[in-house]
Protein backbone atom coordinates (compact mmCIF):
# COMPACT_ATOMS: atom_id res chain seq x y z
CA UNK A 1 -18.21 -41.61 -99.96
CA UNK A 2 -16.90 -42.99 -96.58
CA UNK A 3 -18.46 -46.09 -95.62
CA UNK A 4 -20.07 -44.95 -92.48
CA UNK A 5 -21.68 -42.43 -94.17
CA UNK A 6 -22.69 -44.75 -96.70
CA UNK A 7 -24.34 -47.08 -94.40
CA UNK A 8 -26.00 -44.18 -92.89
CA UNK A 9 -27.55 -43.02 -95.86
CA UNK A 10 -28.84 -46.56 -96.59
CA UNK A 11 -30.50 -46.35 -92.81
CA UNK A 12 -32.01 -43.37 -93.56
CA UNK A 13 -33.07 -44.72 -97.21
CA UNK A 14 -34.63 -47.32 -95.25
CA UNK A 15 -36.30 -45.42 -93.07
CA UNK A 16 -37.95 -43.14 -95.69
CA UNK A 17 -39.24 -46.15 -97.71
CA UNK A 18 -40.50 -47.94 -94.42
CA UNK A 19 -42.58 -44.32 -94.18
CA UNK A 20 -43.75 -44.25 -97.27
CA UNK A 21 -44.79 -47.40 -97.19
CA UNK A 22 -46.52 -47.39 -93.81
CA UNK A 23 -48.93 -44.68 -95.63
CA UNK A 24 -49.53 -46.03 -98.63
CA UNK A 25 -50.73 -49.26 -96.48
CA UNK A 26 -52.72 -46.99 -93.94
CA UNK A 27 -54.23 -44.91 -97.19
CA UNK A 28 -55.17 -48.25 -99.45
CA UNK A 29 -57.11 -50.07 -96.21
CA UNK A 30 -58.36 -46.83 -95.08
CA UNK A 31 -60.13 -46.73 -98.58
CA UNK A 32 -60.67 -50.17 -99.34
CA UNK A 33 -61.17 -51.74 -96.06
CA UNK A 34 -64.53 -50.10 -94.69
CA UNK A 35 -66.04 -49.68 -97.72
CA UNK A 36 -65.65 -53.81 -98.55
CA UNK A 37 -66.29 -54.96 -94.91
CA UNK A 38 -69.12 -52.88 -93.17
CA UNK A 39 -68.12 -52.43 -89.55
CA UNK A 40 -64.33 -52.78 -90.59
CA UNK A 41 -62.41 -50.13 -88.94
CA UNK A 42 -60.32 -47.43 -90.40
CA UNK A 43 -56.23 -47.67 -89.21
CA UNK A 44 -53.69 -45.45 -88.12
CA UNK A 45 -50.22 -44.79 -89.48
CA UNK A 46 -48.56 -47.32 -86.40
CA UNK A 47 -51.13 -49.84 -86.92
CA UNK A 48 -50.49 -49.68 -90.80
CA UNK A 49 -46.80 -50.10 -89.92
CA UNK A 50 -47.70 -53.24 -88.02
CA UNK A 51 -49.76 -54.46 -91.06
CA UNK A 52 -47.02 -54.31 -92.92
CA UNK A 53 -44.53 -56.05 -90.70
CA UNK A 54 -47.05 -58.74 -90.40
CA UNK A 55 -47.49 -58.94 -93.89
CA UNK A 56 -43.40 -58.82 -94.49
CA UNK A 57 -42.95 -61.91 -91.81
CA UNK A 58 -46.00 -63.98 -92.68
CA UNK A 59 -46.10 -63.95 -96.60
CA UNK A 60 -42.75 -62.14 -97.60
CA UNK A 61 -40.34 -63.06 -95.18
CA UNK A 62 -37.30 -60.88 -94.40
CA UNK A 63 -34.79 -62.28 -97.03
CA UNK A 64 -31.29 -63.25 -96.00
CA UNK A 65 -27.94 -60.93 -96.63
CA UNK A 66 -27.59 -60.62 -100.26
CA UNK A 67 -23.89 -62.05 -101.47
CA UNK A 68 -21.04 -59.18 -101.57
CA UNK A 69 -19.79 -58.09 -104.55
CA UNK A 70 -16.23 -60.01 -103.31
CA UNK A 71 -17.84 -63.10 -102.47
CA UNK A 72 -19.35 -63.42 -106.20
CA UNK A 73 -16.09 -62.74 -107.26
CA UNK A 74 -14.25 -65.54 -105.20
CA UNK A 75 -16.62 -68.11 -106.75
CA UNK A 76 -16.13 -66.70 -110.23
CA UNK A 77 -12.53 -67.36 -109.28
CA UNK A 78 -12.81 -70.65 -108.30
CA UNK A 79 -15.01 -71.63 -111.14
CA UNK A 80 -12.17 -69.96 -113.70
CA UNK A 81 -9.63 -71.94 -111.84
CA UNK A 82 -11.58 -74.83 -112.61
CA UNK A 83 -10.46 -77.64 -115.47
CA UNK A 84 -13.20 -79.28 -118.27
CA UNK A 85 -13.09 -82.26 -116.20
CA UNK A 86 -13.81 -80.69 -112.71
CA UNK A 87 -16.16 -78.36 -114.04
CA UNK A 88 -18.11 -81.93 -115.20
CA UNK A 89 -17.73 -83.87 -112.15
CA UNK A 90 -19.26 -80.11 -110.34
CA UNK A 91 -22.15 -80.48 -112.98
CA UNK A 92 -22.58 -84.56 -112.23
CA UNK A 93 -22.64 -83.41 -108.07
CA UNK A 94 -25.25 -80.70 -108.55
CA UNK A 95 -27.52 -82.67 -110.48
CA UNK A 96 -27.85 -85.35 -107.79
CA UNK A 97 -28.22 -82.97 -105.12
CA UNK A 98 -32.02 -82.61 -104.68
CA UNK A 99 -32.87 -86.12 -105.80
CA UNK A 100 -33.50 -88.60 -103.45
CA UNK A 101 -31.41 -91.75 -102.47
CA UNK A 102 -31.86 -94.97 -104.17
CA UNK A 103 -33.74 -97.51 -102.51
CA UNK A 104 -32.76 -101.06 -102.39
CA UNK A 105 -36.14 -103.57 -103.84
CA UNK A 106 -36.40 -106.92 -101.48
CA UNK A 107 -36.61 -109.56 -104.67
C-alpha cells in the first residue's frame, strides 16, 4: 500500500469513527439528558459533534504525535551502543530529574 493512499485511508478511518462517535454522543444525551434534567433539551448530530470536541479539549486533550516506529528504533540504538558504566551514570541523571534542587540552611 502506497503511502498516500495509506494516509488517506487513515483520514477516512478518522472520519468514520468521528461519525460514529458524534451519534453515539447525540443518542446517549438524547436518552439520558431530558429524562435526568427536566427542561434539558434534546441535541442534534452537529451539536453532539461539538460536545464531543469540547469534551476531547477540556478533559481529554488532543494527545501529541505518537513516536515513529524509526525514532524508537534510534533510541534502542543508542541505548545498545551504550557501556555498563554509561548506562549507570543515564540511570543516576534520570533519577534526579524531577526532584528538586538542594537548598542551602543559614546555620
Amino acid at each position: 500500500m502506497s503511502y498516500k493512499k495509506f494516509k488517506l485511508m487513515k483520514g477516512l478511518f478518522i472520519l468514520a469513527c468521528a461519525g460514529v462517535l458524534g451519534v453515539i454522543v447525540m443518542a446517549l444525551w438524547n436518552w439520558l439528558i431530558p429524562a435526568i434534567f427536566p427542561g434539558a433539551n434534546a441535541v442534534n448530530y452537529w451539536q453532539a459533534l461539538g460536545l464531543l470536541l469540547l469534551c476531547r479539549i477540556l478533559f481529554g486533550g488532543f494527545r501529541g504525535r505518537h513516536r515513529d516506529w524509526h525514532e524508537k528504533r534510534e533510541h534502542w540504538q543508542r541505548w545498545q551502543a551504550m557501556t555498563p558504566e554509561e548506562r549507570q551514570a543515564f540511570f543516576k541523571n534520570r533519577a534526579n530529574f524531577c526532584r528538586p534542587a538542594p537548598t542551602e540552611t543559614k546555620e
